[in-house]
PDB file of N, CA and C in Angstrom:
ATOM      1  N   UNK A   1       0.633   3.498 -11.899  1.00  0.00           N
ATOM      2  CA  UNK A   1      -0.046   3.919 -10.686  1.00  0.00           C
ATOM      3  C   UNK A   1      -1.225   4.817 -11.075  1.00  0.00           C
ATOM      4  N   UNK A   2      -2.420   4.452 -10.409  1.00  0.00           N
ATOM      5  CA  UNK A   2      -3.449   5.382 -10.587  1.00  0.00           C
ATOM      6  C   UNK A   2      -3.956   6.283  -9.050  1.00  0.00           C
ATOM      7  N   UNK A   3      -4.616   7.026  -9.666  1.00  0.00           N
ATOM      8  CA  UNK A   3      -4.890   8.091  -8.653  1.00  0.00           C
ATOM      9  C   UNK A   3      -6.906   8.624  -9.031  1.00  0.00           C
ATOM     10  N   UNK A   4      -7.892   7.366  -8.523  1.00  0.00           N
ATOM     11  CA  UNK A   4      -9.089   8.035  -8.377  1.00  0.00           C
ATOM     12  C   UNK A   4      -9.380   9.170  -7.429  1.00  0.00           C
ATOM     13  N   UNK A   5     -10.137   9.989  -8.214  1.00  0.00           N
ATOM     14  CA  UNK A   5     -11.709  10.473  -7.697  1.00  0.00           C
ATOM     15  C   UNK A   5     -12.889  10.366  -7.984  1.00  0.00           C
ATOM     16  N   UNK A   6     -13.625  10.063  -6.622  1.00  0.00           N
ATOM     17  CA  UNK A   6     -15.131   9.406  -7.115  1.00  0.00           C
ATOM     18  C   UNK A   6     -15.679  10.687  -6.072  1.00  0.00           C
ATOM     19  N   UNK A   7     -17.001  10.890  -7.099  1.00  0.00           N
ATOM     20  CA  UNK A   7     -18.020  11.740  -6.886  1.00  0.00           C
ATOM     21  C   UNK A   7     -19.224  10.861  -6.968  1.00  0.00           C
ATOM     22  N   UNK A   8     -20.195  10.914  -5.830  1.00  0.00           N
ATOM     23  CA  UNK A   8     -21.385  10.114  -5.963  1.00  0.00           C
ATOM     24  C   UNK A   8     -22.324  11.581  -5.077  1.00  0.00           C
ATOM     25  N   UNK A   9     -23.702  11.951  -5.870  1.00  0.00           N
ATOM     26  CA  UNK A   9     -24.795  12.608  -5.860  1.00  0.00           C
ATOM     27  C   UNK A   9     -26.089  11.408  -5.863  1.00  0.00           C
ATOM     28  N   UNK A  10     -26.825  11.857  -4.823  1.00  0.00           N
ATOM     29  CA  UNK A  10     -28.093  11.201  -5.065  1.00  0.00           C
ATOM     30  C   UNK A  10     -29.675  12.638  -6.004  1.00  0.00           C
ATOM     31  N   UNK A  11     -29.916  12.145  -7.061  1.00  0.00           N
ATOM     32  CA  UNK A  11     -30.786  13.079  -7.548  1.00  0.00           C
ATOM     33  C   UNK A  11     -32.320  12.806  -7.455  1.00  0.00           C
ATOM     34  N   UNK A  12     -32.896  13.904  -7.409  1.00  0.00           N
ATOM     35  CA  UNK A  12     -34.507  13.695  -7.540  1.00  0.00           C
ATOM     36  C   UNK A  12     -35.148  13.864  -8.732  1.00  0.00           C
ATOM     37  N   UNK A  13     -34.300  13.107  -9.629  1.00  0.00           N
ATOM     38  CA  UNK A  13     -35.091  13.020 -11.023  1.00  0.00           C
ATOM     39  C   UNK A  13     -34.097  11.669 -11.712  1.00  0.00           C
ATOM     40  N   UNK A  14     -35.321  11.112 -12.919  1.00  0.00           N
ATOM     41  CA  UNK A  14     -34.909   9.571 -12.999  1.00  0.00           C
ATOM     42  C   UNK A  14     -33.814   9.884 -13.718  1.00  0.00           C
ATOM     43  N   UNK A  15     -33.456   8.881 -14.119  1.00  0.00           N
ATOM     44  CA  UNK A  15     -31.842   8.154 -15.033  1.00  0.00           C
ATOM     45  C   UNK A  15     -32.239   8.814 -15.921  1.00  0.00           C
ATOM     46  N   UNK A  16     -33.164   8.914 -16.922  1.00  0.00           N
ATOM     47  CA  UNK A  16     -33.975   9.347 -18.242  1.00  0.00           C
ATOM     48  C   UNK A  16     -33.408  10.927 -18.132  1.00  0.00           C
ATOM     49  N   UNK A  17     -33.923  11.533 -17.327  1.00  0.00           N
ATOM     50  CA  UNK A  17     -33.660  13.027 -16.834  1.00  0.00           C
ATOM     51  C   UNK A  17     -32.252  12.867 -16.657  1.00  0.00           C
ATOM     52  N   UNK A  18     -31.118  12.691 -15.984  1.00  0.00           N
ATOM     53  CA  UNK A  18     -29.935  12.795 -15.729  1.00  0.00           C
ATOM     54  C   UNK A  18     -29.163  12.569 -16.452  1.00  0.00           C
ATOM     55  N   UNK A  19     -29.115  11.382 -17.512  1.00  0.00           N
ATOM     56  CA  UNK A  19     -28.761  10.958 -18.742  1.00  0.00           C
ATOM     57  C   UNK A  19     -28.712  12.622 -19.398  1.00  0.00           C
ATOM     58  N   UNK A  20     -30.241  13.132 -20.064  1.00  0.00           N
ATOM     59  CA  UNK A  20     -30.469  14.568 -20.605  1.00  0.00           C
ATOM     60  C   UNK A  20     -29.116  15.271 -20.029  1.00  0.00           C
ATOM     61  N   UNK A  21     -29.150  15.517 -18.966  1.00  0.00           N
ATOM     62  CA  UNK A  21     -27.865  16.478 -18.454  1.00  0.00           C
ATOM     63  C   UNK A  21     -26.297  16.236 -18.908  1.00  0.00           C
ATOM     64  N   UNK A  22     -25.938  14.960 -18.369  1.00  0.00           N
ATOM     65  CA  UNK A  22     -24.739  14.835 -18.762  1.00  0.00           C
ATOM     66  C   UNK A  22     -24.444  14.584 -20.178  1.00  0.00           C
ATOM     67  N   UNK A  23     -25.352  14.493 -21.254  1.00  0.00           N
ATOM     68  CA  UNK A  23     -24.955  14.339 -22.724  1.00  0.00           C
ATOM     69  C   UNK A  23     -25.506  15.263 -23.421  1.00  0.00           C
ATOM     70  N   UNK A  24     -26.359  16.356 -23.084  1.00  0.00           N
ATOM     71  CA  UNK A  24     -26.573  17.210 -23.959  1.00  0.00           C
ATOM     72  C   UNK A  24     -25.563  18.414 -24.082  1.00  0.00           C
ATOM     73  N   UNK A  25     -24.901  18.862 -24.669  1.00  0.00           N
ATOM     74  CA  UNK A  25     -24.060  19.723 -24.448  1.00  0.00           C
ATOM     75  C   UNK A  25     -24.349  20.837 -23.584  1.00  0.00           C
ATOM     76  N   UNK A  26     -25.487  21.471 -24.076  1.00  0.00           N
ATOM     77  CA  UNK A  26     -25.738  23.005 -23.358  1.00  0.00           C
ATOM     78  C   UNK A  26     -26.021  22.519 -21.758  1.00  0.00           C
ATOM     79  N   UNK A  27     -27.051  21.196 -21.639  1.00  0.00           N
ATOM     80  CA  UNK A  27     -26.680  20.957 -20.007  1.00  0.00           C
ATOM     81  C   UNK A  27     -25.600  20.527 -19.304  1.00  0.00           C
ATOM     82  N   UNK A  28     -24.960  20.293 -20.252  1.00  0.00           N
ATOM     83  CA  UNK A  28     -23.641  19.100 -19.581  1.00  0.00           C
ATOM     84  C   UNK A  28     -22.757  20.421 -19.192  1.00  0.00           C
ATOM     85  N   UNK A  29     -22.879  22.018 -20.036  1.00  0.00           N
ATOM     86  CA  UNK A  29     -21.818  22.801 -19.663  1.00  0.00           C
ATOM     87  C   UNK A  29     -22.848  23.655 -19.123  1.00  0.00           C
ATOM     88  N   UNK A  30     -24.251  23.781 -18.736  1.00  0.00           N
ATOM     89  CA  UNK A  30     -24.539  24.417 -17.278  1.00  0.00           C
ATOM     90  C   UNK A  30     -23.961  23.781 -16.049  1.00  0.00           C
ATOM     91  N   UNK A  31     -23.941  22.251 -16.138  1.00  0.00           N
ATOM     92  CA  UNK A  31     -23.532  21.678 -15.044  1.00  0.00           C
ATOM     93  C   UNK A  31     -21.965  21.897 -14.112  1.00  0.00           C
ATOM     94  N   UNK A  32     -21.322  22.169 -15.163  1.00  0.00           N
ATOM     95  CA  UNK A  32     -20.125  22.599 -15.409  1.00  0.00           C
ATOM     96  C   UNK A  32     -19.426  23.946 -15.539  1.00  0.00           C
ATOM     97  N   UNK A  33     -20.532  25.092 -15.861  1.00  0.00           N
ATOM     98  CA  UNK A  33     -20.875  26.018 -15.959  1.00  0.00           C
ATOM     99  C   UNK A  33     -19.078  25.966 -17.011  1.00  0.00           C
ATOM    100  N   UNK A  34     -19.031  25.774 -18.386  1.00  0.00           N
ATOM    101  CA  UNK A  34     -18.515  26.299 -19.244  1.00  0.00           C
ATOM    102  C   UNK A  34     -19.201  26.092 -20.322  1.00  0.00           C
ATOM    103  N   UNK A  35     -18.103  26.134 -21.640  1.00  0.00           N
ATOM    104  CA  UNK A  35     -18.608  26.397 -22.910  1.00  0.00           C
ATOM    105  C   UNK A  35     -18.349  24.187 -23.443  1.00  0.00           C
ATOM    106  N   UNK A  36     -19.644  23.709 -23.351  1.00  0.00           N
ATOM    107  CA  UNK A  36     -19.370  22.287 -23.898  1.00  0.00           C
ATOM    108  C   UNK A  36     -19.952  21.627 -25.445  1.00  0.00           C
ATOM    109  N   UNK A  37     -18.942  21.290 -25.831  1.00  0.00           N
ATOM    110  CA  UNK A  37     -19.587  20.769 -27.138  1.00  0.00           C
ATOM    111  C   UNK A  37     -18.984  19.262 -26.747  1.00  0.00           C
ATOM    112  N   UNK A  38     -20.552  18.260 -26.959  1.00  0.00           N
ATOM    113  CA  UNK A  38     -19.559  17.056 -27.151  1.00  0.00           C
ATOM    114  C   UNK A  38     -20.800  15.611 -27.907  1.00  0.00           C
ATOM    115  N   UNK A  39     -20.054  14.671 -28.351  1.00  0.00           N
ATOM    116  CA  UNK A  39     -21.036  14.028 -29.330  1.00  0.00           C
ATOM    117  C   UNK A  39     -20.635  12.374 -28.234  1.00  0.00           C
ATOM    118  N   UNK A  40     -21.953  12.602 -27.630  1.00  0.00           N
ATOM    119  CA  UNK A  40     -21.562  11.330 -26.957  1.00  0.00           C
ATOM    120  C   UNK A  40     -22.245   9.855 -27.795  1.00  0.00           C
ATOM    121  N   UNK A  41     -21.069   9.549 -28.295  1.00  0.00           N
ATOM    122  CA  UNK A  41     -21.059   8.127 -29.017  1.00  0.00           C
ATOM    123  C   UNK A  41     -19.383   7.872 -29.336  1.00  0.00           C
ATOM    124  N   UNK A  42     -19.366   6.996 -29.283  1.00  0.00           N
ATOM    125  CA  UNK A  42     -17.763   6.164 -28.730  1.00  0.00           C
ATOM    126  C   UNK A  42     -17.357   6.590 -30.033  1.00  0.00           C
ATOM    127  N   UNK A  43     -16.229   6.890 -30.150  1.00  0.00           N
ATOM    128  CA  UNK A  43     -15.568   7.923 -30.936  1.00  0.00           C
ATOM    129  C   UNK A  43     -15.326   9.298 -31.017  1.00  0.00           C
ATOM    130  N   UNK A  44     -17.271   9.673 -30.476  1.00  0.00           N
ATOM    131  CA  UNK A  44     -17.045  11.139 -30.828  1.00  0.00           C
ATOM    132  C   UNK A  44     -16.169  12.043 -29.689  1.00  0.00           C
ATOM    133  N   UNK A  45     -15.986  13.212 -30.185  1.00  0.00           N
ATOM    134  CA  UNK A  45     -15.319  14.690 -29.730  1.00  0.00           C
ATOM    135  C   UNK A  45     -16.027  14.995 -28.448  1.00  0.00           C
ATOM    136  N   UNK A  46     -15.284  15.794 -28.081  1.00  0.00           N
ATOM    137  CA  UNK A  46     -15.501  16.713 -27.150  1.00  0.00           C
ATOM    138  C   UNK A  46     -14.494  18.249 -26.624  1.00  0.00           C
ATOM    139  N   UNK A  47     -15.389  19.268 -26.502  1.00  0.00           N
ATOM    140  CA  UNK A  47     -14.340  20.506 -26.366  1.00  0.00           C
ATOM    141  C   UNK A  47     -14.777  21.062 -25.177  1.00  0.00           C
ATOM    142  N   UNK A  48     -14.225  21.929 -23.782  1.00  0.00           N
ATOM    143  CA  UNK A  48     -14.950  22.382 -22.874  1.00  0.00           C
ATOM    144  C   UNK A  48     -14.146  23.969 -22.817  1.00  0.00           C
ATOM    145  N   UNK A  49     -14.448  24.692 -22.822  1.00  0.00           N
ATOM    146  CA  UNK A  49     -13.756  25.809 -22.359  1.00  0.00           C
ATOM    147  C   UNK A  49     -14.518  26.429 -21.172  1.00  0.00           C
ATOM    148  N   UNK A  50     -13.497  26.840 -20.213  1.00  0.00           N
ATOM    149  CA  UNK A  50     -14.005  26.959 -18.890  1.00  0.00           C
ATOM    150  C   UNK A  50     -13.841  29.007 -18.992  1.00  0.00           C
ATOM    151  N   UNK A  51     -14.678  29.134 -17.705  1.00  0.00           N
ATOM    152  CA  UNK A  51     -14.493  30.641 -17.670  1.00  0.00           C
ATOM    153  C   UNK A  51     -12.878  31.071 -17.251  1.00  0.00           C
ATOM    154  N   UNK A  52     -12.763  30.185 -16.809  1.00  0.00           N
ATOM    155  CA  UNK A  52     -10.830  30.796 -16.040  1.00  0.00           C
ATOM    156  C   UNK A  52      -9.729  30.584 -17.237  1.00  0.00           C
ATOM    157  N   UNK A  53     -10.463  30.206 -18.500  1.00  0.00           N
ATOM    158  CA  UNK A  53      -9.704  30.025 -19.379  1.00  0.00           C
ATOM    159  C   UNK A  53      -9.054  28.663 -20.037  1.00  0.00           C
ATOM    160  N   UNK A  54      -9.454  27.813 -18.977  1.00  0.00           N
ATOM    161  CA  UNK A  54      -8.908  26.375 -19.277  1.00  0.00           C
ATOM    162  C   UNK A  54      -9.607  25.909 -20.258  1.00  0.00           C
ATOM    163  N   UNK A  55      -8.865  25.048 -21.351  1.00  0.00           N
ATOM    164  CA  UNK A  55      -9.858  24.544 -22.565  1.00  0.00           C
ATOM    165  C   UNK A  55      -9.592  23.042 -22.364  1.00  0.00           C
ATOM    166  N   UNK A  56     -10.113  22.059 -22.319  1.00  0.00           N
ATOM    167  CA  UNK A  56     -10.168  20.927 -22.596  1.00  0.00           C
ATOM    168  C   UNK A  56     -10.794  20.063 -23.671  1.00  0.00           C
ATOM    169  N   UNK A  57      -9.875  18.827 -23.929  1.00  0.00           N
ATOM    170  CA  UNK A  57     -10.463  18.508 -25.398  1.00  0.00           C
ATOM    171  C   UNK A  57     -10.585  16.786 -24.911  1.00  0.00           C
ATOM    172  N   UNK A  58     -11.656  16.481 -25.717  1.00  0.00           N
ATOM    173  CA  UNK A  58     -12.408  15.029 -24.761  1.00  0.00           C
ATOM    174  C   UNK A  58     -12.243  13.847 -26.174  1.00  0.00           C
ATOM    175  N   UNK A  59     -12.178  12.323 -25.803  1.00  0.00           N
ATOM    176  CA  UNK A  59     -12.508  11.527 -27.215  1.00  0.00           C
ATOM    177  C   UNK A  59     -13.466  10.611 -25.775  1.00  0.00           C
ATOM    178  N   UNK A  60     -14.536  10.145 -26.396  1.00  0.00           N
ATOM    179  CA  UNK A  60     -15.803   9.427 -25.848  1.00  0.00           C
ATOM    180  C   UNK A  60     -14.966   7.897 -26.094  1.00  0.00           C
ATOM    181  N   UNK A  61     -15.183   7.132 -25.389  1.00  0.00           N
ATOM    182  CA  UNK A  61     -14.578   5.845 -25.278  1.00  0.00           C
ATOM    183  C   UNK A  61     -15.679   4.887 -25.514  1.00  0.00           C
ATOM    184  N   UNK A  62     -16.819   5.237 -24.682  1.00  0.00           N
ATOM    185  CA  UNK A  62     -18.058   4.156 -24.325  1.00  0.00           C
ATOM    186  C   UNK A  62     -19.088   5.224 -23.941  1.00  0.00           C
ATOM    187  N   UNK A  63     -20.215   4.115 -24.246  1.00  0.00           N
ATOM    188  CA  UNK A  63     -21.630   4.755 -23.767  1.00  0.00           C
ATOM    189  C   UNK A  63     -22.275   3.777 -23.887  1.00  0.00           C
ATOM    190  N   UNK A  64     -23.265   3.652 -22.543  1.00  0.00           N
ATOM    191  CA  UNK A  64     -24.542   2.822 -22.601  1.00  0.00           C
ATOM    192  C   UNK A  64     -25.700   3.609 -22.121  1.00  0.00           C
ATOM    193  N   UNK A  65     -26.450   4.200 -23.578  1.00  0.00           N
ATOM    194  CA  UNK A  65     -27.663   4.738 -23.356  1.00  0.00           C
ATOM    195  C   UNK A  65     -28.179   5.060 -22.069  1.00  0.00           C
ATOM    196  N   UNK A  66     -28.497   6.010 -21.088  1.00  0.00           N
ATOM    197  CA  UNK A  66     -29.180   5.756 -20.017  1.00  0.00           C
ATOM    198  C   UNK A  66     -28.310   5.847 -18.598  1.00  0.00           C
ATOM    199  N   UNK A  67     -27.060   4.807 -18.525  1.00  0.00           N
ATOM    200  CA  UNK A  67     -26.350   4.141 -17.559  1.00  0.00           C
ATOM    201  C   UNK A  67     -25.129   4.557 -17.518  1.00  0.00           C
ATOM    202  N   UNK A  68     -24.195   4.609 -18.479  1.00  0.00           N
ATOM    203  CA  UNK A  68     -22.786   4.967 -18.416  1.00  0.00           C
ATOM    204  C   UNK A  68     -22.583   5.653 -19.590  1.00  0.00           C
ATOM    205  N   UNK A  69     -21.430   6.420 -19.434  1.00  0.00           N
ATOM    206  CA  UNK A  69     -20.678   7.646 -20.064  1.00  0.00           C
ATOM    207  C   UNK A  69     -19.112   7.434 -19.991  1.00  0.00           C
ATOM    208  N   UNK A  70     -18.751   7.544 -20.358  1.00  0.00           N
ATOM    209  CA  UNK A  70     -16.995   7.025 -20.664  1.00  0.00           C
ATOM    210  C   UNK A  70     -15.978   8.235 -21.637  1.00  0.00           C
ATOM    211  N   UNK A  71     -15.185   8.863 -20.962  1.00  0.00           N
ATOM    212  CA  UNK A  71     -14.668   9.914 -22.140  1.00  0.00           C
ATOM    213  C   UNK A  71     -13.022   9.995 -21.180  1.00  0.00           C
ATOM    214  N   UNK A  72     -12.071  10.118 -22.085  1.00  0.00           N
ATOM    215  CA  UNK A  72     -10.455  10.779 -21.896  1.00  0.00           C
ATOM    216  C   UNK A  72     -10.981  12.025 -22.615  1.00  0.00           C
ATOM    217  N   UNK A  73     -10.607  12.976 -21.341  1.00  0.00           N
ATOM    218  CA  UNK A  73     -10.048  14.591 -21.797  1.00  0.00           C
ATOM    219  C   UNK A  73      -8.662  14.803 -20.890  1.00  0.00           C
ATOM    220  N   UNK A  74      -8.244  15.912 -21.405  1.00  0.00           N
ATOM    221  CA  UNK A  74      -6.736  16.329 -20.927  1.00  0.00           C
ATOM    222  C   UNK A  74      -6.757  17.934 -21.859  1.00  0.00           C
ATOM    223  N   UNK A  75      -6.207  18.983 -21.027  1.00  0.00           N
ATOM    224  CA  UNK A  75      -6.242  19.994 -21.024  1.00  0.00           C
ATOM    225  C   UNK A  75      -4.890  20.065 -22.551  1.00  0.00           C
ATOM    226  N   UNK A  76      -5.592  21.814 -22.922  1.00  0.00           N
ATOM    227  CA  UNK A  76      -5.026  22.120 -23.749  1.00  0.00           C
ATOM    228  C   UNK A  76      -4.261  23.400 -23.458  1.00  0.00           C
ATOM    229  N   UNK A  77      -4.757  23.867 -22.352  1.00  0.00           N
ATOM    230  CA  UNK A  77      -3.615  25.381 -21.740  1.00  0.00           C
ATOM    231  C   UNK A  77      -3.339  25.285 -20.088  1.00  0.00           C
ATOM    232  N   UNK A  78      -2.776  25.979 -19.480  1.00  0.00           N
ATOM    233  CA  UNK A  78      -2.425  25.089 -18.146  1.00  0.00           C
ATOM    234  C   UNK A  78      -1.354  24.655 -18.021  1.00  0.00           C
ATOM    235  N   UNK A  79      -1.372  24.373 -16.850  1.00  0.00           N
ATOM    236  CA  UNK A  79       0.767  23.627 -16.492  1.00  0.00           C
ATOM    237  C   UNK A  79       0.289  22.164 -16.230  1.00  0.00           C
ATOM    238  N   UNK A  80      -1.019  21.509 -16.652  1.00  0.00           N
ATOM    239  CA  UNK A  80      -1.287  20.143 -16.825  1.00  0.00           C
ATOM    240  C   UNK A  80      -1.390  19.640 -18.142  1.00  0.00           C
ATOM    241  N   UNK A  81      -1.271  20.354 -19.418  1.00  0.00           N
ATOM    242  CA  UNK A  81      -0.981  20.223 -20.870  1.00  0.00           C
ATOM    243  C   UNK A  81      -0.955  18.647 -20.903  1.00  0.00           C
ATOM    244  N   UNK A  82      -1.499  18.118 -21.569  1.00  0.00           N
ATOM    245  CA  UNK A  82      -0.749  16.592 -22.159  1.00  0.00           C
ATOM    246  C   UNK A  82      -1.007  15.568 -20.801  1.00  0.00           C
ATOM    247  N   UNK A  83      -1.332  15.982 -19.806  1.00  0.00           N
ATOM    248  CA  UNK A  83      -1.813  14.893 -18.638  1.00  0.00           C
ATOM    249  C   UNK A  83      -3.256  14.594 -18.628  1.00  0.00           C
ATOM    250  N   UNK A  84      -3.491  13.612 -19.501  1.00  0.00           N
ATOM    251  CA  UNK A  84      -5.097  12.751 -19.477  1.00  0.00           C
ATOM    252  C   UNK A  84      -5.462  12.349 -17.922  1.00  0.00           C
ATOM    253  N   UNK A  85      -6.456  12.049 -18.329  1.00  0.00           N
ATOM    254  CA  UNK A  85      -7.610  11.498 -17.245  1.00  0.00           C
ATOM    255  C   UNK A  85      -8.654  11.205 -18.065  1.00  0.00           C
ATOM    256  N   UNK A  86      -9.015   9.738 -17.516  1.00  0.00           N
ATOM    257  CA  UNK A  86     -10.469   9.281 -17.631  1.00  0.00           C
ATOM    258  C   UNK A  86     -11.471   9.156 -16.707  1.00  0.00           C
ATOM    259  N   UNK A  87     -12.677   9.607 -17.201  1.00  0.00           N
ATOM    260  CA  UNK A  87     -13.752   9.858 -17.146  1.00  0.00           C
ATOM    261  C   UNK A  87     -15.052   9.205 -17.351  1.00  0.00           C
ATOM    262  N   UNK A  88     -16.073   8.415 -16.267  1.00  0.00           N
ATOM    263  CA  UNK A  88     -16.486   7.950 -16.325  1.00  0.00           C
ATOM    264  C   UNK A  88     -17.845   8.114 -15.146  1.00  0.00           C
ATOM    265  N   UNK A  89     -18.623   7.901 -16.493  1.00  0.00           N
ATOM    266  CA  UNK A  89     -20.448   8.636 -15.296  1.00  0.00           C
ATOM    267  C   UNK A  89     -21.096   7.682 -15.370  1.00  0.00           C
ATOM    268  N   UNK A  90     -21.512   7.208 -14.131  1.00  0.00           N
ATOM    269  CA  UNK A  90     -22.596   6.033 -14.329  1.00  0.00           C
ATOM    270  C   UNK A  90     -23.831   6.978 -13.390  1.00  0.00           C
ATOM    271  N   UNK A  91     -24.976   6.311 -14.041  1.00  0.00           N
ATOM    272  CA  UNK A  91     -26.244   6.629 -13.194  1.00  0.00           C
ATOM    273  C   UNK A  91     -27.497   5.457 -13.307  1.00  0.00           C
ATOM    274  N   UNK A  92     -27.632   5.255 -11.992  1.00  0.00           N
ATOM    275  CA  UNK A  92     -28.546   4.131 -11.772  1.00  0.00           C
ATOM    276  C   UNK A  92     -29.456   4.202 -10.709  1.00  0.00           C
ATOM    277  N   UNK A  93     -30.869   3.547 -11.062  1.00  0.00           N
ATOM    278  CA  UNK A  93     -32.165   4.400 -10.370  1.00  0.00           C
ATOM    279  C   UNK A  93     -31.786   4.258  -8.899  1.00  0.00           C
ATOM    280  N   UNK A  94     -32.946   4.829  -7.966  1.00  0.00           N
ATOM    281  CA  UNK A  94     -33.239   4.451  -6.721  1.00  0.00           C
ATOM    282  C   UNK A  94     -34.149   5.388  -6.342  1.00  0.00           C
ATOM    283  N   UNK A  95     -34.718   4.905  -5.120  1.00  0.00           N
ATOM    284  CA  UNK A  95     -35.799   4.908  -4.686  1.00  0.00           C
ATOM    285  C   UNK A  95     -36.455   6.613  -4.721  1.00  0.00           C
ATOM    286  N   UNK A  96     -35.325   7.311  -4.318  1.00  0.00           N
ATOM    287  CA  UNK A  96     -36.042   8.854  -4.455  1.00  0.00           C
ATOM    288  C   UNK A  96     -35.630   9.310  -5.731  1.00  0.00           C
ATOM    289  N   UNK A  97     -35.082   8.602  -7.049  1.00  0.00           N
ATOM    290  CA  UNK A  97     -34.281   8.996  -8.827  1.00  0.00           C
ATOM    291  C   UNK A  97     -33.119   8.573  -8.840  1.00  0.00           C
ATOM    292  N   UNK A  98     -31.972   9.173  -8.816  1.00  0.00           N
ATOM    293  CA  UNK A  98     -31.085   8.390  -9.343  1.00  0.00           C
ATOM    294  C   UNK A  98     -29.875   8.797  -8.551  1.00  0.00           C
ATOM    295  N   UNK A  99     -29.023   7.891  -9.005  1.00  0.00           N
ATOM    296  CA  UNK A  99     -27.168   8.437  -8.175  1.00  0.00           C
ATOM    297  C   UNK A  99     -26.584   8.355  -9.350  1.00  0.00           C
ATOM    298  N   UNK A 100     -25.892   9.489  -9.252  1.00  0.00           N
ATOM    299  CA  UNK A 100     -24.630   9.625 -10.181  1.00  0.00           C
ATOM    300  C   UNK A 100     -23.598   9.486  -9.721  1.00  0.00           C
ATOM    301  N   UNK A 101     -22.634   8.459 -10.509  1.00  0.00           N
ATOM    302  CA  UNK A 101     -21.357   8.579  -9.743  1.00  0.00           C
ATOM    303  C   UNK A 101     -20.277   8.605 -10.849  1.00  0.00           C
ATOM    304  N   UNK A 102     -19.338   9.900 -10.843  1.00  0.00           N
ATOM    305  CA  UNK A 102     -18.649  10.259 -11.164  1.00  0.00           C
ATOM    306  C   UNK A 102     -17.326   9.916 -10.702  1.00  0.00           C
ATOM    307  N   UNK A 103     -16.399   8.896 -11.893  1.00  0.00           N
ATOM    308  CA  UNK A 103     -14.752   8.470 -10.999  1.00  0.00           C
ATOM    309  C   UNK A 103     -14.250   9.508 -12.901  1.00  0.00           C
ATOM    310  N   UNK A 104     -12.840  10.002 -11.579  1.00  0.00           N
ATOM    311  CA  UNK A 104     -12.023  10.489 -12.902  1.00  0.00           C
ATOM    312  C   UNK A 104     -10.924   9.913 -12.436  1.00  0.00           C
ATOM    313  N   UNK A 105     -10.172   8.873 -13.328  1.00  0.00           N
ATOM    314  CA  UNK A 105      -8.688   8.532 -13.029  1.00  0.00           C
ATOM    315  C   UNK A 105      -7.780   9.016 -13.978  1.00  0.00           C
ATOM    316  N   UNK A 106      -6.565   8.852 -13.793  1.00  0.00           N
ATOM    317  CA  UNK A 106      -5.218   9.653 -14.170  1.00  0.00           C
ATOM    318  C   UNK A 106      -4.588   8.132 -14.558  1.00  0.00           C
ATOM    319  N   UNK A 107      -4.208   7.834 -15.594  1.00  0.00           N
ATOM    320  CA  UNK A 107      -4.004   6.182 -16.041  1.00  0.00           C
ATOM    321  C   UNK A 107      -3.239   6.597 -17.236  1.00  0.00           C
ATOM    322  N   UNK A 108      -2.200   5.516 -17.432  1.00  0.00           N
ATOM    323  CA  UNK A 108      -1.406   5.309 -18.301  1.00  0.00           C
ATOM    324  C   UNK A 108      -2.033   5.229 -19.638  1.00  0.00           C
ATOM    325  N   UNK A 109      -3.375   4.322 -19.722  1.00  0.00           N
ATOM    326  CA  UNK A 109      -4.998   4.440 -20.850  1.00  0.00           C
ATOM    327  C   UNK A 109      -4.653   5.481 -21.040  1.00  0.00           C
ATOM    328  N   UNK A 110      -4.850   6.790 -20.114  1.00  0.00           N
ATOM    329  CA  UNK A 110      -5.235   8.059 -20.533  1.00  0.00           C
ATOM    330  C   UNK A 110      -4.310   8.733 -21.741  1.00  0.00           C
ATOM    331  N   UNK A 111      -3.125   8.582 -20.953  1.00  0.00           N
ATOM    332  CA  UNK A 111      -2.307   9.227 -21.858  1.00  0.00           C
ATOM    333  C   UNK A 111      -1.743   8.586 -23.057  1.00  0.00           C
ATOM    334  N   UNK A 112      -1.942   7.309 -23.174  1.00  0.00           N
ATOM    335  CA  UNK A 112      -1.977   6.882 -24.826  1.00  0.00           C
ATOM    336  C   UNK A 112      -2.977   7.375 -25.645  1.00  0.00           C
ATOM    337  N   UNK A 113      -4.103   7.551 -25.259  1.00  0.00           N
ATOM    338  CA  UNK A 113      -4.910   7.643 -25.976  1.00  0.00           C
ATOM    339  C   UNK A 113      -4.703   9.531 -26.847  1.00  0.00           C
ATOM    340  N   UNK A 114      -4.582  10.374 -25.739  1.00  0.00           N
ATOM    341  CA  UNK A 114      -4.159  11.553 -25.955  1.00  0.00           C
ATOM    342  C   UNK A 114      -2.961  11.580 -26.543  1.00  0.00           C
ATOM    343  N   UNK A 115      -1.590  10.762 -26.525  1.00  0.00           N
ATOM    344  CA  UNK A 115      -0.504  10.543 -27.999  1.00  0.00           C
ATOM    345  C   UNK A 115      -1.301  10.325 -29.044  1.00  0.00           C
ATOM    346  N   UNK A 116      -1.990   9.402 -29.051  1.00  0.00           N
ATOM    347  CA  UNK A 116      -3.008   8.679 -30.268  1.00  0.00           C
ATOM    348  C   UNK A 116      -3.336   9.622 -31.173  1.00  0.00           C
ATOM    349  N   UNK A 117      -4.048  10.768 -30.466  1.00  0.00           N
ATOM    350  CA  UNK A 117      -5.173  11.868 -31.113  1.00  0.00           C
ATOM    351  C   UNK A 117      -4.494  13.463 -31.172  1.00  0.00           C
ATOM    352  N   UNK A 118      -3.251  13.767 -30.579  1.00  0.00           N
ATOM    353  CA  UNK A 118      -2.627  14.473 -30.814  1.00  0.00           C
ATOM    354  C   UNK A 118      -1.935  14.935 -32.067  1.00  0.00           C
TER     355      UNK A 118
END
C-alpha cells in the first residue's frame, strides 16, 4: 500500500533556474531551510539536517538533467527511523516558467532500498 503526496508550485523562472535550486546543495537547503549536502547523479548521497534536529540521509535513484530528480531518504533520529519515502521532482516549462511538482511516496521500493544501504 502506498500513501502519496503531491506538491505542485507554478514558478516565475525557467526549468534552467529551478533545476539550479533543487540540485545545488546550498539552494536545495535554503529551500528547505536546513543543512543539505547532496550529489545529484543516480547513485550519489545525500545528507539533510534540519534545525529541529531531524537528520536525514538520501541515495539519488534517477535524474534527467533539467526535468526530473528522483531520491529515497528516510530519517536517521525521530520515531520515523528506518521508514523510507521516495522522492521525486519534476519541472516542466510553461507559459509564465515553470511548475514543480513534488510527489513523496512511502513504498515498499523505499524501504528496500534503505535495508540495502544500511
Amino acid at each position: 500500500m502506498s500513501s502519496d503526496v503531491t506538491r505542485e508550485v507554478d514558478l516565475p523562472a525557467s526549468p534552467e533556474e529551478v533545476w539550479e535550486q533543487v540540485t545545488e546543495s546550498d539552494r536545495l537547503g535554503e529551500w528547505l531551510d536546513a543543512d543539505v549536502e547532496l550529489e545529484p547523479r543516480p547513485g550519489g548521497s545525500g545528507s539533510f539536517r534540519f534545525a529541529d534536529g531531524e537528520v536525514r540521509r538520501a541515495l539519488v535513484r534517477d535524474v534527467e538533467p533539467g526535468q526530473r530528480l528522483a531520491f529515497t531518504w528516510w530519517p536517521l533520529t525521530g520515531e520515523d527511523v528506518g521508514r523510507a519515502t521516495s522522492v521525486t521532482i519534476t519541472i516542466e516549462p510553461t507559459d509564465a516558467g515553470s511548475r514543480l511538482r513534488l510527489v513523496e511516496s512511502a513504498r515498499a521500493r523505499a524501504r528496500a532500498v534503505v535495508s540495502a544501504v544500511a
